[in-house]
PDB file of N, CA and C in Angstrom:
ATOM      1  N   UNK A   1       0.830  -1.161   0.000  1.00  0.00           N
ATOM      2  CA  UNK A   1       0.000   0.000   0.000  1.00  0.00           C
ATOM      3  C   UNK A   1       0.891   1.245   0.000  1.00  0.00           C
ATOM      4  N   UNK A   2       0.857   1.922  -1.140  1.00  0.00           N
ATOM      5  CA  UNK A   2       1.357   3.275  -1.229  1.00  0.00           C
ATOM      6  C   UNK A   2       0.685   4.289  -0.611  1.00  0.00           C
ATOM      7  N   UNK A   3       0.922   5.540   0.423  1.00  0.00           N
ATOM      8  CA  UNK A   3       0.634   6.402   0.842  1.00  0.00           C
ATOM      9  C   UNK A   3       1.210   7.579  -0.300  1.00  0.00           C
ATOM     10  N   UNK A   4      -0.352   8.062  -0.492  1.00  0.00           N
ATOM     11  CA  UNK A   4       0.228   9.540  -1.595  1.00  0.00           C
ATOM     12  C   UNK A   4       0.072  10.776  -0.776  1.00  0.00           C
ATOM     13  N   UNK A   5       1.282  11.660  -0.627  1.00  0.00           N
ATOM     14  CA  UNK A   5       1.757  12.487   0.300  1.00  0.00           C
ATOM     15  C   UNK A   5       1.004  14.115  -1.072  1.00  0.00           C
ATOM     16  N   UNK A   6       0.021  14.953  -0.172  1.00  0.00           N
ATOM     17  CA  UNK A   6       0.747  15.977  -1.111  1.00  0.00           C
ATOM     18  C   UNK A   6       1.399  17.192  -0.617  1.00  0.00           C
ATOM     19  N   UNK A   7       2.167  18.033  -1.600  1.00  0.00           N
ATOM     20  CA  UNK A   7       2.931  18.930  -1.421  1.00  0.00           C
ATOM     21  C   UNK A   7       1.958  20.084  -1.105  1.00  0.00           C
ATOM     22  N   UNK A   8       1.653  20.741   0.009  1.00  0.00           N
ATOM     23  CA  UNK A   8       0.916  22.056   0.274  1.00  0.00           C
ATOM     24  C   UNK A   8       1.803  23.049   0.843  1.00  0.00           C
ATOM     25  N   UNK A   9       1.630  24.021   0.337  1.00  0.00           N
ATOM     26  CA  UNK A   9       2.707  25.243   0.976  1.00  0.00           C
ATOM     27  C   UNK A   9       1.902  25.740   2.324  1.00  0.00           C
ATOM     28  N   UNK A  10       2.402  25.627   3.125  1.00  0.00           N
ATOM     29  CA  UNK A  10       1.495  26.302   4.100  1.00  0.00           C
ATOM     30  C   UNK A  10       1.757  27.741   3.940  1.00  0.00           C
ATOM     31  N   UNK A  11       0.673  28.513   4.259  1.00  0.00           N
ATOM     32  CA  UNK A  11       0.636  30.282   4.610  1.00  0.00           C
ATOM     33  C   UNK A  11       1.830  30.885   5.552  1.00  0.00           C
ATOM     34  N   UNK A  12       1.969  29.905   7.127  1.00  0.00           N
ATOM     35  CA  UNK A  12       2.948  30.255   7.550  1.00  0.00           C
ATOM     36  C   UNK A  12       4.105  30.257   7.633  1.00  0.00           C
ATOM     37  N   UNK A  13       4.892  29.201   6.460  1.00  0.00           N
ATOM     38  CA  UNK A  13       6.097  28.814   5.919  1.00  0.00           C
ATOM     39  C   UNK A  13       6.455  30.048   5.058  1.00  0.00           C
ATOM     40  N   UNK A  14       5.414  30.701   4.219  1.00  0.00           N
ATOM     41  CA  UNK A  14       5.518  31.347   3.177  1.00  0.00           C
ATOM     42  C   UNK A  14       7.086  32.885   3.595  1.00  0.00           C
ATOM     43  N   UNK A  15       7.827  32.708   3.135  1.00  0.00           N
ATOM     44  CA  UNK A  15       8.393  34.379   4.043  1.00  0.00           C
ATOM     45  C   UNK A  15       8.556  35.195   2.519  1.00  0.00           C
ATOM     46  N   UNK A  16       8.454  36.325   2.858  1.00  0.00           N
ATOM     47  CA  UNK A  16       8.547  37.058   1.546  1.00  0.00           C
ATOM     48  C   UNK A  16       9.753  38.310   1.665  1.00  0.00           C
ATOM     49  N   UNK A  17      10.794  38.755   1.653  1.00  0.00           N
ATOM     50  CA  UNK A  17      11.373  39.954   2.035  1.00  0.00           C
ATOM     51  C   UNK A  17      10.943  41.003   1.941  1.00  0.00           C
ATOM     52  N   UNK A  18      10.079  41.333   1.424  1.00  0.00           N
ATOM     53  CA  UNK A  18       9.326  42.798   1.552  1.00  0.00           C
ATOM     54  C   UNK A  18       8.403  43.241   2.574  1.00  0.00           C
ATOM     55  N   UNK A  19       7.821  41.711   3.186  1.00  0.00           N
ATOM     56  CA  UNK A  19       7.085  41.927   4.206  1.00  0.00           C
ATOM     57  C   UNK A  19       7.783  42.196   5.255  1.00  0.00           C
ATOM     58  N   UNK A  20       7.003  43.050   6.213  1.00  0.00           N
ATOM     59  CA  UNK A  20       7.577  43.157   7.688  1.00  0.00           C
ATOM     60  C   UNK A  20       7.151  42.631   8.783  1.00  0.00           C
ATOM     61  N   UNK A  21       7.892  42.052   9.428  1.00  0.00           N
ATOM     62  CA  UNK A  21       7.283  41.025  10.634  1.00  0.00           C
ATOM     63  C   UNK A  21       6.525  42.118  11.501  1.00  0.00           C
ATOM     64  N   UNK A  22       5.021  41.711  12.076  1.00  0.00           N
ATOM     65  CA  UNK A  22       4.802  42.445  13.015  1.00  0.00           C
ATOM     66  C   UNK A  22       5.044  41.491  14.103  1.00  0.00           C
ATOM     67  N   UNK A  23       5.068  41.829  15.692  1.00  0.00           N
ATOM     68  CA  UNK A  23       4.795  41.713  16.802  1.00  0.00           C
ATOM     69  C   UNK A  23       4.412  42.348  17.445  1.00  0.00           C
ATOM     70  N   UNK A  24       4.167  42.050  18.720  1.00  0.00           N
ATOM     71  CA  UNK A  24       3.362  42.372  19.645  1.00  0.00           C
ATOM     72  C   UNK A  24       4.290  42.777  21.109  1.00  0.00           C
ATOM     73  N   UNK A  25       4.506  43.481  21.198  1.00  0.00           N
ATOM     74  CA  UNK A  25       5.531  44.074  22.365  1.00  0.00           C
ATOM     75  C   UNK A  25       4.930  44.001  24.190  1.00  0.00           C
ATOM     76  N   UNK A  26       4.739  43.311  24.854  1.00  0.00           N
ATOM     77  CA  UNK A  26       4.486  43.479  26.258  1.00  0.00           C
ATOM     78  C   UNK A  26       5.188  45.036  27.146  1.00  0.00           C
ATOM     79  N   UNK A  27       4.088  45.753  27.176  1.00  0.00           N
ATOM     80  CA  UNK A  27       4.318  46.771  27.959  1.00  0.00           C
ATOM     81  C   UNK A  27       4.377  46.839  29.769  1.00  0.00           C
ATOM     82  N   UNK A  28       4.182  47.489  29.728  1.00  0.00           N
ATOM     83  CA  UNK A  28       4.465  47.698  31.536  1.00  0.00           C
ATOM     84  C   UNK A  28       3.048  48.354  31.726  1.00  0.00           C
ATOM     85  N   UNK A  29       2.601  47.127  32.477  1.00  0.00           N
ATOM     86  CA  UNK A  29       1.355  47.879  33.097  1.00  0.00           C
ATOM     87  C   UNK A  29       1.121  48.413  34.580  1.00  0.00           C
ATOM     88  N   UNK A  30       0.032  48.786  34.807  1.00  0.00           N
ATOM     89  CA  UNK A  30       0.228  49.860  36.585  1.00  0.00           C
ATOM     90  C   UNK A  30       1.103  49.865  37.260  1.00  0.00           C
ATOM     91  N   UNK A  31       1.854  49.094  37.775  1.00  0.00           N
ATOM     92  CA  UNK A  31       2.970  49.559  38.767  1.00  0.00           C
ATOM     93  C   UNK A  31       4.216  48.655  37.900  1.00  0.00           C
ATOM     94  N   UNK A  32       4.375  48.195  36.468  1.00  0.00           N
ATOM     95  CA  UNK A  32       5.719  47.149  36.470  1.00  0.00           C
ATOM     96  C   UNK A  32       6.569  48.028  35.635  1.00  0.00           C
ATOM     97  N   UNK A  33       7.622  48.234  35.599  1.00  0.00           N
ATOM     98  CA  UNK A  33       8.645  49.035  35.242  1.00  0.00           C
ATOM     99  C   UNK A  33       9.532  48.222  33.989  1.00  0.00           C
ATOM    100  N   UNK A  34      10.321  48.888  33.599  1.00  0.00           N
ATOM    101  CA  UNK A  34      10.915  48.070  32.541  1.00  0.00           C
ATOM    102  C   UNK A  34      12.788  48.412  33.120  1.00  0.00           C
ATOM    103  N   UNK A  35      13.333  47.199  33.139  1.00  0.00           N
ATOM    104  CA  UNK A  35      14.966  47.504  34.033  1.00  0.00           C
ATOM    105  C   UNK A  35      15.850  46.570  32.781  1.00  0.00           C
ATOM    106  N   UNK A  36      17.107  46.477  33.125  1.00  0.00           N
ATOM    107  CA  UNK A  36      18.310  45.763  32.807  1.00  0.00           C
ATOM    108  C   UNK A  36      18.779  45.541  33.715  1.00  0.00           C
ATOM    109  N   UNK A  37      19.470  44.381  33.819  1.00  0.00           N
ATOM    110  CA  UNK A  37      20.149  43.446  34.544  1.00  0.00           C
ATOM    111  C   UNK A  37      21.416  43.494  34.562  1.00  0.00           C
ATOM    112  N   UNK A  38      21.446  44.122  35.639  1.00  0.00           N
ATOM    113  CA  UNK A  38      22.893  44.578  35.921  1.00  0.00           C
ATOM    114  C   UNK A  38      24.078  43.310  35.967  1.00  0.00           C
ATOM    115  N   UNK A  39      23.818  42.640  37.541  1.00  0.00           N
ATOM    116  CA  UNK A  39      24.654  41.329  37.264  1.00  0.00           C
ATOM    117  C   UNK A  39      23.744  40.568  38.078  1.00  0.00           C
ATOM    118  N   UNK A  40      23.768  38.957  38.098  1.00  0.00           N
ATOM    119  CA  UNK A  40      23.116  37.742  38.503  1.00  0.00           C
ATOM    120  C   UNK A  40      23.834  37.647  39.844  1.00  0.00           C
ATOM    121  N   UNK A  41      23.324  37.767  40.735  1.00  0.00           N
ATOM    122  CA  UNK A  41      23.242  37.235  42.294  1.00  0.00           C
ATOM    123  C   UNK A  41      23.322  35.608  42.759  1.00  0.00           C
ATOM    124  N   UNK A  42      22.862  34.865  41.967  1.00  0.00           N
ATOM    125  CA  UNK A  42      23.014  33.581  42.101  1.00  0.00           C
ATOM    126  C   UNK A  42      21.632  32.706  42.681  1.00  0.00           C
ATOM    127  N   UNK A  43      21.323  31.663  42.889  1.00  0.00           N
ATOM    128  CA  UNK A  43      19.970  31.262  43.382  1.00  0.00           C
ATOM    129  C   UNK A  43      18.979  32.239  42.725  1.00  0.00           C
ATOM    130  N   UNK A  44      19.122  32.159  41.606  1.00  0.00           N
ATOM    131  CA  UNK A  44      17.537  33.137  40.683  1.00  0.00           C
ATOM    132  C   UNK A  44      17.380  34.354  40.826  1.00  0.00           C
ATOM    133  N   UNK A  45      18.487  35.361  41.284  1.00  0.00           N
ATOM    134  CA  UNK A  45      18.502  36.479  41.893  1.00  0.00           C
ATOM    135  C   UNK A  45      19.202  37.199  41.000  1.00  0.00           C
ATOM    136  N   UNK A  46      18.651  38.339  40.457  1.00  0.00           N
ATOM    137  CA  UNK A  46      19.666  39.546  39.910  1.00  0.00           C
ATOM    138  C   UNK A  46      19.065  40.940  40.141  1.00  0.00           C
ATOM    139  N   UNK A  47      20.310  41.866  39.897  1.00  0.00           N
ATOM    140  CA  UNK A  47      20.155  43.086  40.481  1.00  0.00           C
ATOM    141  C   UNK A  47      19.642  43.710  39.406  1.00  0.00           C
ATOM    142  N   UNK A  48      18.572  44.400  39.079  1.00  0.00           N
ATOM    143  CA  UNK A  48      18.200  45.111  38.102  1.00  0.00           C
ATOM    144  C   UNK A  48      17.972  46.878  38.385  1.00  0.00           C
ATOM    145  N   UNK A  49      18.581  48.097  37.670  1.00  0.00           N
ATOM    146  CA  UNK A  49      18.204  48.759  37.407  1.00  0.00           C
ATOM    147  C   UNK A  49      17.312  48.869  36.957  1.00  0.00           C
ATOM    148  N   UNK A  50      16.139  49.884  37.244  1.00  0.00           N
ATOM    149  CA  UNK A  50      14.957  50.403  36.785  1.00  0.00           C
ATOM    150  C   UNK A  50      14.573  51.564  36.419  1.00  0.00           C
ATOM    151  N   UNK A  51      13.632  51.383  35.117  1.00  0.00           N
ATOM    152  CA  UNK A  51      13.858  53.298  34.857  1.00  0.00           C
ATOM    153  C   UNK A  51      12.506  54.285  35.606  1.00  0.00           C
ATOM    154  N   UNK A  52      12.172  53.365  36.967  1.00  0.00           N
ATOM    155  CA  UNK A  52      11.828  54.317  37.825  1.00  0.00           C
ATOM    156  C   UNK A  52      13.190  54.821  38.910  1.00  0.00           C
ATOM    157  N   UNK A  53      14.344  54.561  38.542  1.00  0.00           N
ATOM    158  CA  UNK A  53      15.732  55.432  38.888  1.00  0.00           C
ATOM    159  C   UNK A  53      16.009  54.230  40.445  1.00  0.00           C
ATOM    160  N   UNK A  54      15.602  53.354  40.777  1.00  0.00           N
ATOM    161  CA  UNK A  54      15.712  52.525  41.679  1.00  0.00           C
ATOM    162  C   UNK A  54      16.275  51.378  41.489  1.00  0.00           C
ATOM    163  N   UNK A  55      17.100  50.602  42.113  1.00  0.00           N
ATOM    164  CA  UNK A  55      17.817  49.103  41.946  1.00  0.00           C
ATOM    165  C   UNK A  55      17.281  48.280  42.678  1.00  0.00           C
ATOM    166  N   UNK A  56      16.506  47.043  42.258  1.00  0.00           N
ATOM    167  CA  UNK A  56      16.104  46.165  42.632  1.00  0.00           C
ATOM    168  C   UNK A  56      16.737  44.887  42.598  1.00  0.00           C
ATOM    169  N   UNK A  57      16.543  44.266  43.871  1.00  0.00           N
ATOM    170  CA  UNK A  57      16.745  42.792  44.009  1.00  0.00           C
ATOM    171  C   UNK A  57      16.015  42.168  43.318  1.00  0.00           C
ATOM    172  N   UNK A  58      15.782  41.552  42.390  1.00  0.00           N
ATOM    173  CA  UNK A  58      14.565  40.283  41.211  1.00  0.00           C
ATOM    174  C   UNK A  58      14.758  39.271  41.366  1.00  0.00           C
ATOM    175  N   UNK A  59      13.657  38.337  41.481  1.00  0.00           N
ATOM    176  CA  UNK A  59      13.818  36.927  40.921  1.00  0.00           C
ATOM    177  C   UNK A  59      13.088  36.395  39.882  1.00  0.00           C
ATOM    178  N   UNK A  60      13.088  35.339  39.401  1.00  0.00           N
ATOM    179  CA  UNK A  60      12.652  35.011  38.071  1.00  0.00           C
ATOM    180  C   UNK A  60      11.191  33.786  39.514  1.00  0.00           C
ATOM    181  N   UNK A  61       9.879  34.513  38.806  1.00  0.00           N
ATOM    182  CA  UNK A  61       8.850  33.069  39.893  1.00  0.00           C
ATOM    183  C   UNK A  61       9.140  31.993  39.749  1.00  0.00           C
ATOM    184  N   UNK A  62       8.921  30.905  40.106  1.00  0.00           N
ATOM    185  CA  UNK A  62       8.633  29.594  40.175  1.00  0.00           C
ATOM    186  C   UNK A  62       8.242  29.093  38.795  1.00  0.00           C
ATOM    187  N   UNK A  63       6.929  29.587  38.440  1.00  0.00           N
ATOM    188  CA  UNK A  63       6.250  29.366  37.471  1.00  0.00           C
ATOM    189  C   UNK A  63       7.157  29.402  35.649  1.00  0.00           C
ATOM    190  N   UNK A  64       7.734  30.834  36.438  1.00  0.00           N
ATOM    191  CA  UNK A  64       8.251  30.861  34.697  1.00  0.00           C
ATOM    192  C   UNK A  64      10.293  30.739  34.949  1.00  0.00           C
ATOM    193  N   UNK A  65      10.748  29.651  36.100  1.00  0.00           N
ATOM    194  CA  UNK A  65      11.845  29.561  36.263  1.00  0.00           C
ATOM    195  C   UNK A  65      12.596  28.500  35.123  1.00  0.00           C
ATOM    196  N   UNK A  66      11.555  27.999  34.629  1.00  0.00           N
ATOM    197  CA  UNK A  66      12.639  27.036  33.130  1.00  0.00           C
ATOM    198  C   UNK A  66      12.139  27.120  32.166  1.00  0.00           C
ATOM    199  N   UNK A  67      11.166  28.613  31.900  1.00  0.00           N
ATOM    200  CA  UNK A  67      11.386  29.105  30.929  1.00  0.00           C
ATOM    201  C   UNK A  67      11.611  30.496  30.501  1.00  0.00           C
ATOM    202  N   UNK A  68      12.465  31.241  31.668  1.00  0.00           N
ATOM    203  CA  UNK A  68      12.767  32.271  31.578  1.00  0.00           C
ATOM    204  C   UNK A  68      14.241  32.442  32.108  1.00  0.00           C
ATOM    205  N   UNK A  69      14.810  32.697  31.046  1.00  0.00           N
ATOM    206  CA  UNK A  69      16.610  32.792  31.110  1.00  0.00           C
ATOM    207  C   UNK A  69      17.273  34.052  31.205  1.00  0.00           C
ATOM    208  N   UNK A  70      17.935  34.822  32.047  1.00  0.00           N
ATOM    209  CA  UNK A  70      18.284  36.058  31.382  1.00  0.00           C
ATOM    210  C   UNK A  70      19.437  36.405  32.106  1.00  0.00           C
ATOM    211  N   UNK A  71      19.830  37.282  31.238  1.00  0.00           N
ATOM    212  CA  UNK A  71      21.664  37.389  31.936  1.00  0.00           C
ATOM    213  C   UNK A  71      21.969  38.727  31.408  1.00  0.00           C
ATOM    214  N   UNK A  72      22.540  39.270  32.439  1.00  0.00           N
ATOM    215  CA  UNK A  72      23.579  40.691  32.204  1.00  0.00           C
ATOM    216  C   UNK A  72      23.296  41.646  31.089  1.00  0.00           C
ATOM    217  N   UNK A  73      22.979  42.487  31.494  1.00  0.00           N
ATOM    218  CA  UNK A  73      23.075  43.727  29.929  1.00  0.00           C
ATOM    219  C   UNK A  73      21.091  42.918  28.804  1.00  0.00           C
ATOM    220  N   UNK A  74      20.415  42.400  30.042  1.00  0.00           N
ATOM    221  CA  UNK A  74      18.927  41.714  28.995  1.00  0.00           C
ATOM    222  C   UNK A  74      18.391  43.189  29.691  1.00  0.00           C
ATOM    223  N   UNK A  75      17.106  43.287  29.008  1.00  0.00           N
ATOM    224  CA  UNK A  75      16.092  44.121  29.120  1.00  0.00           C
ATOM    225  C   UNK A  75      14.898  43.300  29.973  1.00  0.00           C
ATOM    226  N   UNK A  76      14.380  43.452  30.838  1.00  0.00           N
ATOM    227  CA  UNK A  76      13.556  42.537  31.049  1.00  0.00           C
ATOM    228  C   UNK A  76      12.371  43.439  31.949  1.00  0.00           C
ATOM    229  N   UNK A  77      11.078  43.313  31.792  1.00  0.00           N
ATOM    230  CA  UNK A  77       9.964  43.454  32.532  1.00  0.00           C
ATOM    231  C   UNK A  77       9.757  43.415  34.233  1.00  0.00           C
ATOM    232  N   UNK A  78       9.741  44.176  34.872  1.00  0.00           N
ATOM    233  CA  UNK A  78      10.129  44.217  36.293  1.00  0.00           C
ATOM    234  C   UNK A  78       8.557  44.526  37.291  1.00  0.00           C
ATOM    235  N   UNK A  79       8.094  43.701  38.093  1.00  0.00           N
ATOM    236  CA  UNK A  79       7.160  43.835  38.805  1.00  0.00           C
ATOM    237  C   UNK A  79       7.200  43.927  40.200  1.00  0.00           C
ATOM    238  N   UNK A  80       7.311  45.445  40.744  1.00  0.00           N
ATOM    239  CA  UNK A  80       7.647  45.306  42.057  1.00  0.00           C
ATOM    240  C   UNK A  80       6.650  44.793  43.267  1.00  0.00           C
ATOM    241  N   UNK A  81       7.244  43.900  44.538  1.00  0.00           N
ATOM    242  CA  UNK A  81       6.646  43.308  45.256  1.00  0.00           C
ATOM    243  C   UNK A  81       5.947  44.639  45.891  1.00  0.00           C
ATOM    244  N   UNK A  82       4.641  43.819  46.654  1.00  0.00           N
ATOM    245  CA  UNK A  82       3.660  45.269  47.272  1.00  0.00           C
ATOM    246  C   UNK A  82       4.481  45.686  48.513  1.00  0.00           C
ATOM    247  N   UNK A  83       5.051  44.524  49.255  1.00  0.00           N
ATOM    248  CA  UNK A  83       6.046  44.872  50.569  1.00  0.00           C
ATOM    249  C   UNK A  83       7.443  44.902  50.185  1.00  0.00           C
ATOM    250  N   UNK A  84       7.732  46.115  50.404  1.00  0.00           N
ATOM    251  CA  UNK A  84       9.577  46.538  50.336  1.00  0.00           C
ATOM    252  C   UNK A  84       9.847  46.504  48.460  1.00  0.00           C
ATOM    253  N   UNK A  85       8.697  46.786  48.154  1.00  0.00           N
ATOM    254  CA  UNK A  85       8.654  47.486  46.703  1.00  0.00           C
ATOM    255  C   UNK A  85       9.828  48.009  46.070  1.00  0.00           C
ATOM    256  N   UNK A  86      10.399  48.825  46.959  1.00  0.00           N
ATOM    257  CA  UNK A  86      11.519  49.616  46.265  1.00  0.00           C
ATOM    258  C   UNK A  86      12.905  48.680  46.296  1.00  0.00           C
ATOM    259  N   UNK A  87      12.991  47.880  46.805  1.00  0.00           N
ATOM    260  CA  UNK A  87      14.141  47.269  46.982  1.00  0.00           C
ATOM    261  C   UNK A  87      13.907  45.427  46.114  1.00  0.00           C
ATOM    262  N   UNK A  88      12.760  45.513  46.392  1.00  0.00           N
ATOM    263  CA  UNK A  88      12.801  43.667  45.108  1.00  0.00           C
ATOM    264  C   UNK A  88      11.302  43.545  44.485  1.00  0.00           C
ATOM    265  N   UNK A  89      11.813  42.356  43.636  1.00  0.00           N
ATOM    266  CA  UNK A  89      10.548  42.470  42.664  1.00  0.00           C
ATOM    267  C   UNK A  89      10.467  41.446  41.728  1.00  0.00           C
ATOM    268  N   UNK A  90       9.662  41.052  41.149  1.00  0.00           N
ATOM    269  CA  UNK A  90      10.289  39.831  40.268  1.00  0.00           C
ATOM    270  C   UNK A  90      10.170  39.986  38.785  1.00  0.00           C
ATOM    271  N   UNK A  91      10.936  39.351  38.198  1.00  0.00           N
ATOM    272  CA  UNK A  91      11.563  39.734  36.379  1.00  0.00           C
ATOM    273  C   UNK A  91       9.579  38.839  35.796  1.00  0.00           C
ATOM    274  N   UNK A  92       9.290  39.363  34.902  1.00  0.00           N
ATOM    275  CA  UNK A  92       8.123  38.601  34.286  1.00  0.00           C
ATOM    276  C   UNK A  92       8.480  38.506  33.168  1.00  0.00           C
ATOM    277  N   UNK A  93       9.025  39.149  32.447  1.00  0.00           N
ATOM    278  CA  UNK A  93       9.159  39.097  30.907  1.00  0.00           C
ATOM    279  C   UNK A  93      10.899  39.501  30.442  1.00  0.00           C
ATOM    280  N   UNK A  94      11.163  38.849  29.575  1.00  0.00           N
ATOM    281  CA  UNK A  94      12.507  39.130  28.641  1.00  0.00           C
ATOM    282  C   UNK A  94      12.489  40.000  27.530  1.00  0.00           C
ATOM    283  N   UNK A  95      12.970  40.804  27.003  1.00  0.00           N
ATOM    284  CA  UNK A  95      13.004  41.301  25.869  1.00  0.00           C
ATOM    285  C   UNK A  95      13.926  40.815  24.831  1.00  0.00           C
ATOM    286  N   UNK A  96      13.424  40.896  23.627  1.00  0.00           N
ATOM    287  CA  UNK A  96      14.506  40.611  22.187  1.00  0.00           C
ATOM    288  C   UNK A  96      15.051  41.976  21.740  1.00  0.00           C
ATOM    289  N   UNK A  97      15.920  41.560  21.201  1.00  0.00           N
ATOM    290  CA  UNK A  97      16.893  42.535  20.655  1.00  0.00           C
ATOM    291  C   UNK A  97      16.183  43.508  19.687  1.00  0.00           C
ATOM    292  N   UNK A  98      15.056  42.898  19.012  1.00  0.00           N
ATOM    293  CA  UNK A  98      14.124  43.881  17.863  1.00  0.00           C
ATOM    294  C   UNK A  98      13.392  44.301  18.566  1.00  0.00           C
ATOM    295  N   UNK A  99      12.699  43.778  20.063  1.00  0.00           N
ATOM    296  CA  UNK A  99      12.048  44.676  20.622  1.00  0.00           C
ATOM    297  C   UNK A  99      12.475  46.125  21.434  1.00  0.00           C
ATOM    298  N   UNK A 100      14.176  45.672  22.113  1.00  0.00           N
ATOM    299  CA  UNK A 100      14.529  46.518  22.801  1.00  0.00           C
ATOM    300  C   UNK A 100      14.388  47.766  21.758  1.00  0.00           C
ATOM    301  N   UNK A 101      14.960  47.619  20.677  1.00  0.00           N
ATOM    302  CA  UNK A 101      15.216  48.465  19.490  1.00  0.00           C
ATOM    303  C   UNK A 101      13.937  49.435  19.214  1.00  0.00           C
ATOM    304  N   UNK A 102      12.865  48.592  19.253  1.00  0.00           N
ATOM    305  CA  UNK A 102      11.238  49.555  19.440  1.00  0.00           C
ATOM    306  C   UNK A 102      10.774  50.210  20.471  1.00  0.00           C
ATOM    307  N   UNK A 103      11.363  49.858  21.741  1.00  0.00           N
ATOM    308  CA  UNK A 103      11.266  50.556  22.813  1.00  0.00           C
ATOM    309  C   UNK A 103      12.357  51.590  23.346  1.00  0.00           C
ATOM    310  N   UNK A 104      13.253  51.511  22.334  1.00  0.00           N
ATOM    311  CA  UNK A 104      14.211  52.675  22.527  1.00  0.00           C
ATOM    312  C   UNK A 104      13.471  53.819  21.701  1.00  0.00           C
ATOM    313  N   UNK A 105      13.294  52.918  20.182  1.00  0.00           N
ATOM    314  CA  UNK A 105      12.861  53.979  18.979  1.00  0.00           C
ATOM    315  C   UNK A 105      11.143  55.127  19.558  1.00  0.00           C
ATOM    316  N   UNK A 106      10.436  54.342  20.488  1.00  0.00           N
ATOM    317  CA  UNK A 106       9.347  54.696  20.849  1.00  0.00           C
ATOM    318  C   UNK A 106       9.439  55.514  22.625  1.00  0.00           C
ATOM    319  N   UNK A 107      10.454  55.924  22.963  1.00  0.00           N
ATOM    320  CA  UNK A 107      11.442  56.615  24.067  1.00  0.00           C
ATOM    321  C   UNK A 107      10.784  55.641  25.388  1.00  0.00           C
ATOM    322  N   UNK A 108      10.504  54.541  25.518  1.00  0.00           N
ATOM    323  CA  UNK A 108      10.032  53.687  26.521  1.00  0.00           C
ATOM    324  C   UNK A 108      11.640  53.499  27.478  1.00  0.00           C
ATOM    325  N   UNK A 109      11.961  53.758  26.945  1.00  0.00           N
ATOM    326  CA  UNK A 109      13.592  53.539  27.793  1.00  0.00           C
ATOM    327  C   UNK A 109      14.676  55.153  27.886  1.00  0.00           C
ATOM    328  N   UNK A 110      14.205  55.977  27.800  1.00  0.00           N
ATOM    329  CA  UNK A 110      14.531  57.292  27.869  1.00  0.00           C
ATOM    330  C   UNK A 110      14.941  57.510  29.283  1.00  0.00           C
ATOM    331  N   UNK A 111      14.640  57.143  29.862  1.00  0.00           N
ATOM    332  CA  UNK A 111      15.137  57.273  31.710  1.00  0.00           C
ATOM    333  C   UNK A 111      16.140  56.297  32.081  1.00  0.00           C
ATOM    334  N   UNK A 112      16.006  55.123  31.348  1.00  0.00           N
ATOM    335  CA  UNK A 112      16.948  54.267  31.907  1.00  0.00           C
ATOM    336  C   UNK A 112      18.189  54.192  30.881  1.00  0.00           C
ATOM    337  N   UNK A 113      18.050  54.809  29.563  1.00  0.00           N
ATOM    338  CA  UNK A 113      19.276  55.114  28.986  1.00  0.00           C
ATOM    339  C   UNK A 113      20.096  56.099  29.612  1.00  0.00           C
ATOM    340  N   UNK A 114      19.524  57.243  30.421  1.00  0.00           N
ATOM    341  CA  UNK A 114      19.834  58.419  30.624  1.00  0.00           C
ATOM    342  C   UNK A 114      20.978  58.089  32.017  1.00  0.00           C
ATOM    343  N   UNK A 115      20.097  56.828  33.119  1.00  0.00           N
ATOM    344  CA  UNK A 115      21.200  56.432  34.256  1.00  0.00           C
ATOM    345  C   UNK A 115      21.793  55.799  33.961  1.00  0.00           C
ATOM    346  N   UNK A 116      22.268  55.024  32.664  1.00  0.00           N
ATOM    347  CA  UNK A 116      22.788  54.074  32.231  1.00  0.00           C
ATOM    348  C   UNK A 116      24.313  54.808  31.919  1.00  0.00           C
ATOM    349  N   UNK A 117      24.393  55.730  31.144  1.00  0.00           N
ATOM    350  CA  UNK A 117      25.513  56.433  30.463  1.00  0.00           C
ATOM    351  C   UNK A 117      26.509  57.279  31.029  1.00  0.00           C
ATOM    352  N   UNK A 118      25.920  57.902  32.529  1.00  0.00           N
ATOM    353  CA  UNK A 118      26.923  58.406  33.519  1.00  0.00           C
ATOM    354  C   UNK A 118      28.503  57.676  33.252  1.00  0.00           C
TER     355      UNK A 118
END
């Protein structure tokens, strides 16, 4: 018994160079800030600058600990705890390199470029 296979292009295979990828960018909502990661603390812990001008202790939750990786000089989504707020908080989201690039181009990082460059 022969199985006849056919050839279908799928839509989402298709890439064209003229097109432009859209995405979808995760913002910072009511109280979560957007920081870089200064250096890794060890046990899931890193120090993040924030461009509410504050340095936080972060950890990566439970939930998203093996699938959220991030190291030194990342951009990442910062949610500060309700107790001792100013001092820790935990990382929720990573940024890509095309996104950081849209959130520079769109001045979302204008404060934290600004403590960054001293």
């Amino acid at each position: 018994m022969i199985k006849k296979y056919k050839n279908k292009k799928s839509s989402r295979h298709s890439y064209s160079k003229t097109s432009q990828t859209e995405f979808r960018i995760r913002l910072p909502k009511e109280n979560q800030v957007i920081g870089i990661v200064e250096t890794r603390l060890g046990f899931g812990k890193s120090r993040v600058i924030c461009t509410d001008g504050k340095t936080r202790i972060c950890r990566v939750p439970g939930r998203l600990k093996r699938k959220l990786w991030v190291r030194p000089n990342d951009y990442v989504l910062v949610e500060p705890w309700e107790i001792s707020g100013d001092e820790k908080g935990d990382i929720l989201y990573s940024y890509t390199k095309n996104q950081v690039a849209w959130l520079k181009k769109k001045d979302y990082l204008k404060t934290l470029v600004e403590t960054e460059e001293f």
